[in-house]
PDB file of N, CA and C in Angstrom:
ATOM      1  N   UNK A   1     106.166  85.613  80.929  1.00  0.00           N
ATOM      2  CA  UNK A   1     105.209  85.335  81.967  1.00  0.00           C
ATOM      3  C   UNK A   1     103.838  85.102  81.329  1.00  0.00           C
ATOM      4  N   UNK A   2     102.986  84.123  81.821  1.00  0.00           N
ATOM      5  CA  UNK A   2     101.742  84.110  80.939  1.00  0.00           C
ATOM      6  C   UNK A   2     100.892  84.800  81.698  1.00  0.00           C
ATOM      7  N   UNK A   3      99.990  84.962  80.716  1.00  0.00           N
ATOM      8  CA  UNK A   3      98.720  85.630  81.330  1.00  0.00           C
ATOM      9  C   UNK A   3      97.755  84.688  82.596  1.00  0.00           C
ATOM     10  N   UNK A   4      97.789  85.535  83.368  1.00  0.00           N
ATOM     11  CA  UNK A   4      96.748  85.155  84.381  1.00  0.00           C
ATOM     12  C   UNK A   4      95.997  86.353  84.870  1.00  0.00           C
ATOM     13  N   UNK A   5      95.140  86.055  85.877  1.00  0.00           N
ATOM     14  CA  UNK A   5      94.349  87.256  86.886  1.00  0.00           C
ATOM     15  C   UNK A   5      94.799  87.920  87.771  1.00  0.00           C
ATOM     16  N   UNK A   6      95.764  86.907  88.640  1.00  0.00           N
ATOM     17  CA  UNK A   6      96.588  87.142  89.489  1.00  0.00           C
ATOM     18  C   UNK A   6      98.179  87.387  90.017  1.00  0.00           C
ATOM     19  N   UNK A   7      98.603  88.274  90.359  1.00  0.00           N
ATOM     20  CA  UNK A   7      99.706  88.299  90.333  1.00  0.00           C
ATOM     21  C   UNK A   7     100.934  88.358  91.567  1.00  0.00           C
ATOM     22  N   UNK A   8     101.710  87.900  92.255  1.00  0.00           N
ATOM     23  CA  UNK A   8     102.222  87.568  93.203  1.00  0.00           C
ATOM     24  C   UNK A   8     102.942  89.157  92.824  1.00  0.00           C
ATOM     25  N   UNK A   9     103.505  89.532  94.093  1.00  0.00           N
ATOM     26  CA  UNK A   9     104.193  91.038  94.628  1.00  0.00           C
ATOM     27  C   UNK A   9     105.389  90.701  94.143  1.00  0.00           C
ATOM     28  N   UNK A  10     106.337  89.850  93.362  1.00  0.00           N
ATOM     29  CA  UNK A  10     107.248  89.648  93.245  1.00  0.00           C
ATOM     30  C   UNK A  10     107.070  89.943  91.416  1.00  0.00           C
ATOM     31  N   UNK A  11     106.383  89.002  90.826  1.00  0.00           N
ATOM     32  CA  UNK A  11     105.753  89.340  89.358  1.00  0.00           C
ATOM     33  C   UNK A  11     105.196  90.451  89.451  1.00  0.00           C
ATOM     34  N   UNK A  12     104.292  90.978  90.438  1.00  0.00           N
ATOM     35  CA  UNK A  12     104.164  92.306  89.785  1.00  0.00           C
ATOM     36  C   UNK A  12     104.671  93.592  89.976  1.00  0.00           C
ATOM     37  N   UNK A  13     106.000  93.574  90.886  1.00  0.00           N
ATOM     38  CA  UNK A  13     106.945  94.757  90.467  1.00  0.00           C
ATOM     39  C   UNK A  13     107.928  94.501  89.739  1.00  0.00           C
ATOM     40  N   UNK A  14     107.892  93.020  89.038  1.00  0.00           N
ATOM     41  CA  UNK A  14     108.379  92.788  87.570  1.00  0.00           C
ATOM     42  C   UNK A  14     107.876  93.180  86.190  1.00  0.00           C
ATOM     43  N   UNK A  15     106.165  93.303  86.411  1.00  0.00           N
ATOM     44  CA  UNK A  15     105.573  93.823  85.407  1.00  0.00           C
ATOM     45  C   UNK A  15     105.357  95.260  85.331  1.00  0.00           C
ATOM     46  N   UNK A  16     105.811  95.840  86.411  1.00  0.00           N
ATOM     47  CA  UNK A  16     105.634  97.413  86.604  1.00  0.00           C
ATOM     48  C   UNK A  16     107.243  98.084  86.742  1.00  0.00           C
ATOM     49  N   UNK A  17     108.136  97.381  85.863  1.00  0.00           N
ATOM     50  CA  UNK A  17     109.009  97.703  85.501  1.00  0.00           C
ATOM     51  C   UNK A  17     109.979  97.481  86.268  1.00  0.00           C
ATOM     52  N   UNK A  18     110.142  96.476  87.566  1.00  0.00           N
ATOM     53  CA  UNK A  18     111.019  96.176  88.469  1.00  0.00           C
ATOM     54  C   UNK A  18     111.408  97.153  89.469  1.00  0.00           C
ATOM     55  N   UNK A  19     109.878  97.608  89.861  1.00  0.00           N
ATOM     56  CA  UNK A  19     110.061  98.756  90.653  1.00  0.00           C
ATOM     57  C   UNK A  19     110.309  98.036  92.458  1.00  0.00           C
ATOM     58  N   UNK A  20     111.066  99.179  93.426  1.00  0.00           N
ATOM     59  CA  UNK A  20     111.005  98.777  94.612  1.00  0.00           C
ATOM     60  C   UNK A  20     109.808  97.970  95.235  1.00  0.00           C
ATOM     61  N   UNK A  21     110.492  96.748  95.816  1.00  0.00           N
ATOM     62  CA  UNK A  21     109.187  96.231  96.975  1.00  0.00           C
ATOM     63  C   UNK A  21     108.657  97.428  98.007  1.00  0.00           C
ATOM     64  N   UNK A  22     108.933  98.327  98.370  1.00  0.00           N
ATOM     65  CA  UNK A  22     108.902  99.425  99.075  1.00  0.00           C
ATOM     66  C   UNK A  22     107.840 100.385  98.412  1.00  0.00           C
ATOM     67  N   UNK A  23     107.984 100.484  97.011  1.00  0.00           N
ATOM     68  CA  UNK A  23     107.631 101.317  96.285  1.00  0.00           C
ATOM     69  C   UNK A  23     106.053 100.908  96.023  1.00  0.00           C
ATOM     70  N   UNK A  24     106.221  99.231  95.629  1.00  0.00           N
ATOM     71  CA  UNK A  24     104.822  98.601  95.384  1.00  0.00           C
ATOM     72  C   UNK A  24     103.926  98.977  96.666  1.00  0.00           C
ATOM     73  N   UNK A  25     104.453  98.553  97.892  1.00  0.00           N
ATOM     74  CA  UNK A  25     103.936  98.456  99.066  1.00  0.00           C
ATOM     75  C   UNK A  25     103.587  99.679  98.967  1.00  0.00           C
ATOM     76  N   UNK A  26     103.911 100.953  99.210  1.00  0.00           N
ATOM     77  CA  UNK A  26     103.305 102.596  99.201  1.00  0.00           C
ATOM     78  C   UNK A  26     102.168 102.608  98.317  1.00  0.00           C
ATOM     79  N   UNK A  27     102.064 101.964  97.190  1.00  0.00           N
ATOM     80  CA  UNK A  27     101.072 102.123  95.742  1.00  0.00           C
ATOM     81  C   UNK A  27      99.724 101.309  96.499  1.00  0.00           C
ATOM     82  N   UNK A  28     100.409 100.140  97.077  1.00  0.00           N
ATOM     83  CA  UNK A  28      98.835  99.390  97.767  1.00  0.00           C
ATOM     84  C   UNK A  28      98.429 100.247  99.115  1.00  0.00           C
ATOM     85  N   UNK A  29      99.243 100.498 100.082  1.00  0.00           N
ATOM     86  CA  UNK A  29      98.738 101.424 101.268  1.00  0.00           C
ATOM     87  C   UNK A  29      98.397 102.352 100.339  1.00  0.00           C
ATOM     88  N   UNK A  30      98.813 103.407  99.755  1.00  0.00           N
ATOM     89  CA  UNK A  30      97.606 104.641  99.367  1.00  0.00           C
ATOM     90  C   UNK A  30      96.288 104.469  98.883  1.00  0.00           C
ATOM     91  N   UNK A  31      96.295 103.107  98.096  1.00  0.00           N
ATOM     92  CA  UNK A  31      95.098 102.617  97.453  1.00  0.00           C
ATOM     93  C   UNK A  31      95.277 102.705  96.421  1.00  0.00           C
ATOM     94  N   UNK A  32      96.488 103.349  95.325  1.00  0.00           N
ATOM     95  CA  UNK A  32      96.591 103.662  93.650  1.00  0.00           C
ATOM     96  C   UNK A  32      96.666 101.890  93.719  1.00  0.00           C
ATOM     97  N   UNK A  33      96.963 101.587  93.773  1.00  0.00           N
ATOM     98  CA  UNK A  33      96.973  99.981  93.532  1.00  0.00           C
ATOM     99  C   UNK A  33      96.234  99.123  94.149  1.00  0.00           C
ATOM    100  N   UNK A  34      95.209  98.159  93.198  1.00  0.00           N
ATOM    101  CA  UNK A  34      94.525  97.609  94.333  1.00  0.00           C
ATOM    102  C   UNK A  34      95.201  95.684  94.634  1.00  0.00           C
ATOM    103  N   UNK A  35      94.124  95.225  95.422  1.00  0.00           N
ATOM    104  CA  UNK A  35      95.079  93.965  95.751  1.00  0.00           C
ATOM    105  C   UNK A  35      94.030  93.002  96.790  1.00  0.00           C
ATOM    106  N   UNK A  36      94.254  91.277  96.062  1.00  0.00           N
ATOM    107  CA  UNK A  36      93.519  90.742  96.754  1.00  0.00           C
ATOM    108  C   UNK A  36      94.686  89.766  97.956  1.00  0.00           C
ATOM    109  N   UNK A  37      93.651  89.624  99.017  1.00  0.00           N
ATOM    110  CA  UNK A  37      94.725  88.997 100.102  1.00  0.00           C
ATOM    111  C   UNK A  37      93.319  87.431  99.916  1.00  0.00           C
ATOM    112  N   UNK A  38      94.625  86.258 100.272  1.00  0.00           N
ATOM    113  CA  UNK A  38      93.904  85.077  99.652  1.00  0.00           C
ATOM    114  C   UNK A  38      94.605  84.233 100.886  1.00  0.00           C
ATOM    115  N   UNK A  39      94.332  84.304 102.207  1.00  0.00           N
ATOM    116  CA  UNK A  39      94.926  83.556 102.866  1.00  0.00           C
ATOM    117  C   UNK A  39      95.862  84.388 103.546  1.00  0.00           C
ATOM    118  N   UNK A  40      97.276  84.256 104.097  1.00  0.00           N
ATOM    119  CA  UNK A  40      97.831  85.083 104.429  1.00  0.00           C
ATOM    120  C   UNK A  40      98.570  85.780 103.236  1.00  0.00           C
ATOM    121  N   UNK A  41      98.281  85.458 101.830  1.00  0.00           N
ATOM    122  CA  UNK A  41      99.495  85.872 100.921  1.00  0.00           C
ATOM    123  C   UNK A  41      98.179  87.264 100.313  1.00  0.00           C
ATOM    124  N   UNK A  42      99.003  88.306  99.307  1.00  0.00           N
ATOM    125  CA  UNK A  42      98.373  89.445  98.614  1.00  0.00           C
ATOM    126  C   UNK A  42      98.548  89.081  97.269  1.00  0.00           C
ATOM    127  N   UNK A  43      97.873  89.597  96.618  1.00  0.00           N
ATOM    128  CA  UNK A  43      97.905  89.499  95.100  1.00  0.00           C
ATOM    129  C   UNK A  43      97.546  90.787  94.700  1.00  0.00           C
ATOM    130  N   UNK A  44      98.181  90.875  93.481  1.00  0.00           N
ATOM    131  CA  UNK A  44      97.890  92.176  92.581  1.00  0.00           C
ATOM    132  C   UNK A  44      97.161  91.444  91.590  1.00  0.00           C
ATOM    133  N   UNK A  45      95.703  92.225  91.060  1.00  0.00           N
ATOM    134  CA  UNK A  45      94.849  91.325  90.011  1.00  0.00           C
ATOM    135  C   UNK A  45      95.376  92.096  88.510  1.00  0.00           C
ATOM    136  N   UNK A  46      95.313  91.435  87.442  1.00  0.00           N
ATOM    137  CA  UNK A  46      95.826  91.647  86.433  1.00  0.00           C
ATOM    138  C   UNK A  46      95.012  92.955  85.679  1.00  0.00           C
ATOM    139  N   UNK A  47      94.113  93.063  86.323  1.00  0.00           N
ATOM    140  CA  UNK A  47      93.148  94.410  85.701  1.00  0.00           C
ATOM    141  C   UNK A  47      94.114  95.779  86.226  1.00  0.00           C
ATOM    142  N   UNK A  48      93.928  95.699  87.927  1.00  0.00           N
ATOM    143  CA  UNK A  48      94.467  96.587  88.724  1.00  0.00           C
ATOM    144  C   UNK A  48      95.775  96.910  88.370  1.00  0.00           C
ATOM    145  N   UNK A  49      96.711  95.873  87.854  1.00  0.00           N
ATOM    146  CA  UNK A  49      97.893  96.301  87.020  1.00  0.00           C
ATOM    147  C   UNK A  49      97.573  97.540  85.676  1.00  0.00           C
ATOM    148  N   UNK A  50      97.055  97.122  84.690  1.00  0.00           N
ATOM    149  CA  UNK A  50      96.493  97.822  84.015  1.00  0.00           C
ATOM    150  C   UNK A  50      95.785  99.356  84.210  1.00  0.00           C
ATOM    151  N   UNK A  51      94.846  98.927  84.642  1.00  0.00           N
ATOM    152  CA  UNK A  51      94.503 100.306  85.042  1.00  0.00           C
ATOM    153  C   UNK A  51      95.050 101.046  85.689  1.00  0.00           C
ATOM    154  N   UNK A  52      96.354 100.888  86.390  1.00  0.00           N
ATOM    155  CA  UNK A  52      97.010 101.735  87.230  1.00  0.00           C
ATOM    156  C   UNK A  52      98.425 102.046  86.207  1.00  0.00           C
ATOM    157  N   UNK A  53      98.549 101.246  85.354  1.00  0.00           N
ATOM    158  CA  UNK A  53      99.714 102.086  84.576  1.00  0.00           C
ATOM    159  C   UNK A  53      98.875 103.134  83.574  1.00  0.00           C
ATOM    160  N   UNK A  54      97.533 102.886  83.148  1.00  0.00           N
ATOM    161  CA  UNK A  54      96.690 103.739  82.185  1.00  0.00           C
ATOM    162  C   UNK A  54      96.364 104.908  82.569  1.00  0.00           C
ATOM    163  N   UNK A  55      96.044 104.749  84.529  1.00  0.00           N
ATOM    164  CA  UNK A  55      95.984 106.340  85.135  1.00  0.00           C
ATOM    165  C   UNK A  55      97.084 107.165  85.464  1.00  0.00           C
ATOM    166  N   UNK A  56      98.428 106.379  85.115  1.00  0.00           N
ATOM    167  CA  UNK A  56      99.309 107.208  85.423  1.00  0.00           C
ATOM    168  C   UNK A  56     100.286 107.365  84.115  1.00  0.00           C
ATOM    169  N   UNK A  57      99.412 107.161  83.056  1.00  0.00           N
ATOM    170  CA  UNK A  57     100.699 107.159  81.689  1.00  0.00           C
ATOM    171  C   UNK A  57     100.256 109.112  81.704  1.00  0.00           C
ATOM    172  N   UNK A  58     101.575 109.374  80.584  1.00  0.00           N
ATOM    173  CA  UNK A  58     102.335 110.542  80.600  1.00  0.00           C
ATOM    174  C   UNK A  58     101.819 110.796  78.779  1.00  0.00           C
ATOM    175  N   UNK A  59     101.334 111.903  78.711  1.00  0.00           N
ATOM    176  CA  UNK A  59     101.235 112.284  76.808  1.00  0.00           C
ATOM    177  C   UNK A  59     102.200 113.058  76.457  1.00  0.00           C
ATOM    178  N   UNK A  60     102.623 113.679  77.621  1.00  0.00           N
ATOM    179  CA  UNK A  60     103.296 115.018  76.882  1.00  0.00           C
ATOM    180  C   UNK A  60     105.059 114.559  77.545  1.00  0.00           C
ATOM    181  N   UNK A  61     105.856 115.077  76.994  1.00  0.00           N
ATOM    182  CA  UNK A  61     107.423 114.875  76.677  1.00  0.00           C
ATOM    183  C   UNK A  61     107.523 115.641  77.648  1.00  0.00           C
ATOM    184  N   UNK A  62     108.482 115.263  78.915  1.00  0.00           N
ATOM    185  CA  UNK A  62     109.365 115.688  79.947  1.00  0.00           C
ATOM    186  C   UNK A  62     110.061 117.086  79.387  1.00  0.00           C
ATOM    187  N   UNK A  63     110.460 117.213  78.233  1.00  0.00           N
ATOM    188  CA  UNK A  63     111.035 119.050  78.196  1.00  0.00           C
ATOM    189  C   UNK A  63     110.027 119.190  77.789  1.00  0.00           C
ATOM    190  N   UNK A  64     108.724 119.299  77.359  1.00  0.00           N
ATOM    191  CA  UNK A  64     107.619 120.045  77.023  1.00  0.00           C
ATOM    192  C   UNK A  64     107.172 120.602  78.354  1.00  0.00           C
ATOM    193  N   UNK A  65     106.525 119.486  78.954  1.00  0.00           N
ATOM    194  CA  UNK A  65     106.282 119.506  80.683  1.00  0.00           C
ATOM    195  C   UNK A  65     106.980 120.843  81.527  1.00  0.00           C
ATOM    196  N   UNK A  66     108.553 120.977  81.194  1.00  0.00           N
ATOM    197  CA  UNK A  66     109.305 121.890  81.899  1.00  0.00           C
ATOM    198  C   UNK A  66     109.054 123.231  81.272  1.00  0.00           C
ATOM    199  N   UNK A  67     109.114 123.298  79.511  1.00  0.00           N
ATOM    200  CA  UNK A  67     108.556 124.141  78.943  1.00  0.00           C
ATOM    201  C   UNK A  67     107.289 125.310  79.260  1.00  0.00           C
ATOM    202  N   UNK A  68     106.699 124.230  79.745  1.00  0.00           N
ATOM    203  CA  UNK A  68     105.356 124.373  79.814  1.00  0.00           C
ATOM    204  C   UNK A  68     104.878 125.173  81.679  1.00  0.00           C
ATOM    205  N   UNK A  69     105.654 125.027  82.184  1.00  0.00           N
ATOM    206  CA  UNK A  69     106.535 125.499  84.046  1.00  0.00           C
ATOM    207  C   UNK A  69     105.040 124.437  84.616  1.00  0.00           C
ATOM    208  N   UNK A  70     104.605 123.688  83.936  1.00  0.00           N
ATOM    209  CA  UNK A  70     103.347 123.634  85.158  1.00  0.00           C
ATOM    210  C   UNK A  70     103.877 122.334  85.836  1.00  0.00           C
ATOM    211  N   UNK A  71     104.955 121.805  86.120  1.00  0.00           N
ATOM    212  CA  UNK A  71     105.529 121.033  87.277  1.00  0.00           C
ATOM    213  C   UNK A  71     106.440 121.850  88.226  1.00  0.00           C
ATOM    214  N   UNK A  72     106.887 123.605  88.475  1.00  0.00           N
ATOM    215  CA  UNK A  72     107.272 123.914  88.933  1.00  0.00           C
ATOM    216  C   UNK A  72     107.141 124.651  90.125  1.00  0.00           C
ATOM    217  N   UNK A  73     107.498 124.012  91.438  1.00  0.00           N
ATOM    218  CA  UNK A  73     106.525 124.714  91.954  1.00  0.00           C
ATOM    219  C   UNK A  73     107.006 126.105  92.839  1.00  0.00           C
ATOM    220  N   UNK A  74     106.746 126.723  93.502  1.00  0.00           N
ATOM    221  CA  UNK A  74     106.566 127.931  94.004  1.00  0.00           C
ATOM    222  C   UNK A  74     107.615 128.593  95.101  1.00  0.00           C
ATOM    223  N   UNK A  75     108.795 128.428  95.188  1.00  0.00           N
ATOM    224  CA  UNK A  75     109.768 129.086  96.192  1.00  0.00           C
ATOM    225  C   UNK A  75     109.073 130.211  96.853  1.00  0.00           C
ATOM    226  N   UNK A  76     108.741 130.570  97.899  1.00  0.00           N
ATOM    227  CA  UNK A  76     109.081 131.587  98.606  1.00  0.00           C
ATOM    228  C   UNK A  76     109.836 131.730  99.655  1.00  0.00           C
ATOM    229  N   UNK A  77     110.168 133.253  99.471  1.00  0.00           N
ATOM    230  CA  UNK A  77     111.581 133.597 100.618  1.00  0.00           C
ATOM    231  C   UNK A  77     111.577 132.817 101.855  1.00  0.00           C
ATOM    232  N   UNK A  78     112.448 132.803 102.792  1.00  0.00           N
ATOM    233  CA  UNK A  78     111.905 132.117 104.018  1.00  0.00           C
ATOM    234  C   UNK A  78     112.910 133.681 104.692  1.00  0.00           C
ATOM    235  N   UNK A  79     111.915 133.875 105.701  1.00  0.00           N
ATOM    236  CA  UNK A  79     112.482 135.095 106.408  1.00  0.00           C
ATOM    237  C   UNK A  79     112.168 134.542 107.765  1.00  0.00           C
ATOM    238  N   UNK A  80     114.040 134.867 107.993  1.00  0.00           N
ATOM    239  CA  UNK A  80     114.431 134.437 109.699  1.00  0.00           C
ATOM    240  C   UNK A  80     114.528 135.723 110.350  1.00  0.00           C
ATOM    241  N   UNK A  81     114.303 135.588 111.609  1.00  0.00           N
ATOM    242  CA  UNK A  81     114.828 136.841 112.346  1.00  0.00           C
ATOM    243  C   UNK A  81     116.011 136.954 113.031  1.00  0.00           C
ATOM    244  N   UNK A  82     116.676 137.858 113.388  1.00  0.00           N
ATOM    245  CA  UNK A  82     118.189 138.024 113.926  1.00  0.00           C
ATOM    246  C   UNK A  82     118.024 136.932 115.131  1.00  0.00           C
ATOM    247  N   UNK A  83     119.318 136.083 115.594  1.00  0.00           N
ATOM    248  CA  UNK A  83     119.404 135.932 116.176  1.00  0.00           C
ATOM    249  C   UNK A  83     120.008 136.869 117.955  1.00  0.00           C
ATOM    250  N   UNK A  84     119.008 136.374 119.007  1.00  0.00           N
ATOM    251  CA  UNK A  84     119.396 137.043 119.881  1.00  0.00           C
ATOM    252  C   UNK A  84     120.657 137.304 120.208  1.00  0.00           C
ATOM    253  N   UNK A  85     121.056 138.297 120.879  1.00  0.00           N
ATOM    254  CA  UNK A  85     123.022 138.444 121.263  1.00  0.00           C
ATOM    255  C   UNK A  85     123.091 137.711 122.185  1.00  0.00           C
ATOM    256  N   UNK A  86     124.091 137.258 122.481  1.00  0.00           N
ATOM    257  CA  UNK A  86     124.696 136.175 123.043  1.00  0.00           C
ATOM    258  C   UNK A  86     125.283 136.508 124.513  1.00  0.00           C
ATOM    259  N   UNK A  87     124.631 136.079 125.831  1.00  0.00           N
ATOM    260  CA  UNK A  87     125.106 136.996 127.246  1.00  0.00           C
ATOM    261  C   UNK A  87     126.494 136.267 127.942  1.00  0.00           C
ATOM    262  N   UNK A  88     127.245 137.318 128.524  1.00  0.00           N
ATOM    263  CA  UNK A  88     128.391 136.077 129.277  1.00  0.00           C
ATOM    264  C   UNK A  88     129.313 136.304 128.304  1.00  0.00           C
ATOM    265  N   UNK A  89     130.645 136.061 129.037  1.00  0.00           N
ATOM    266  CA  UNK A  89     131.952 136.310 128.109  1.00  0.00           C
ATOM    267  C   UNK A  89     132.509 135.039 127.512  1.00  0.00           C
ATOM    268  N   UNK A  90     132.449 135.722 126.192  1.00  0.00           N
ATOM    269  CA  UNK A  90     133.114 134.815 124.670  1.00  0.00           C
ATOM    270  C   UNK A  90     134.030 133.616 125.289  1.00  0.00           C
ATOM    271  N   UNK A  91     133.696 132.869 124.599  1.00  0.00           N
ATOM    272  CA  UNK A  91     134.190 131.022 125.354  1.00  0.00           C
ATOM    273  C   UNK A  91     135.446 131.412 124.052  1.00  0.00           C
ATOM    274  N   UNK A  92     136.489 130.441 124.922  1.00  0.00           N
ATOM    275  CA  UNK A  92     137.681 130.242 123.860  1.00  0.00           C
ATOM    276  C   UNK A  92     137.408 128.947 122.842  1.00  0.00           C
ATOM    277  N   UNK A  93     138.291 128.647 122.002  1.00  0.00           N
ATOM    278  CA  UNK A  93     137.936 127.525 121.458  1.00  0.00           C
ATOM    279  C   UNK A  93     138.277 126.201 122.082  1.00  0.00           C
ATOM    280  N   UNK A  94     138.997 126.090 122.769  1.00  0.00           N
ATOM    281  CA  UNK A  94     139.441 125.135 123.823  1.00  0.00           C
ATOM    282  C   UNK A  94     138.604 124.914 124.275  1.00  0.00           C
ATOM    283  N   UNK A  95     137.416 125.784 125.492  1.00  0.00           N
ATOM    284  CA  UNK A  95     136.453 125.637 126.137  1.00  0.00           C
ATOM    285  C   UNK A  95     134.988 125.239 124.958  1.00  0.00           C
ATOM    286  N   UNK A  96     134.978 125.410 124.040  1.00  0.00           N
ATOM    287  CA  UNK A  96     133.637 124.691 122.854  1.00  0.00           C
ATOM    288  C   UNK A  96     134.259 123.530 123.045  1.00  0.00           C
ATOM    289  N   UNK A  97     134.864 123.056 122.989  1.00  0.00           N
ATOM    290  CA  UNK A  97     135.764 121.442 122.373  1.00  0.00           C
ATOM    291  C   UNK A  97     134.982 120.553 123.500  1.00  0.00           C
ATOM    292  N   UNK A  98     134.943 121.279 124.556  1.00  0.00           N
ATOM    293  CA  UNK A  98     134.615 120.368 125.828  1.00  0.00           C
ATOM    294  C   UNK A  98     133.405 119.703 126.255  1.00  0.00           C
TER     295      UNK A  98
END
């Protein structure tokens, strides 16, 4: 592909690794991606490519990362309460079916 400024939504979730049209579209609605509209069509500008893979590159190694717990995040218990008892006499299974 040669270099240009501009980039059609089709080239540029080719240049961002052939990621979902779905996926691009979420990156421009949040705003991580920016984008010029030129008529009815959008463009991704060749900077905004750039700078958006530079704010989201990675230094440190995926088992370091895990090593490291700071992508893990926080379980707590979930506490239910008893369910109420149940009034009226026990249905057969015949009568659930219905």
């Amino acid at each position: 592909m040669k270099d240009r400024e501009l980039y059609s939504i089709e080239d540029a979730r080719f240049l961002l690794g052939d990621i979902a049209r779905k996926t691009l579209y979420d990156l421009l609605n949040s705003g991580e991606l920016a984008s010029v509209t030129i008529g009815r069509r959008r463009f991704i500008p060749a900077a905004a490519i750039t700078a958006f893979i530079g704010a989201t590159a990675t230094y440190i190694a995926p088992s370091e990362r895990r090593a490291q717990g700071t992508r893990r995040a926080v379980q707590m218990p979930l506490q239910l309460e008893p369910a109420p008892p149940r009034r009226g006499r026990p249905r057969s299974a015949a009568q659930r079916l219905r």
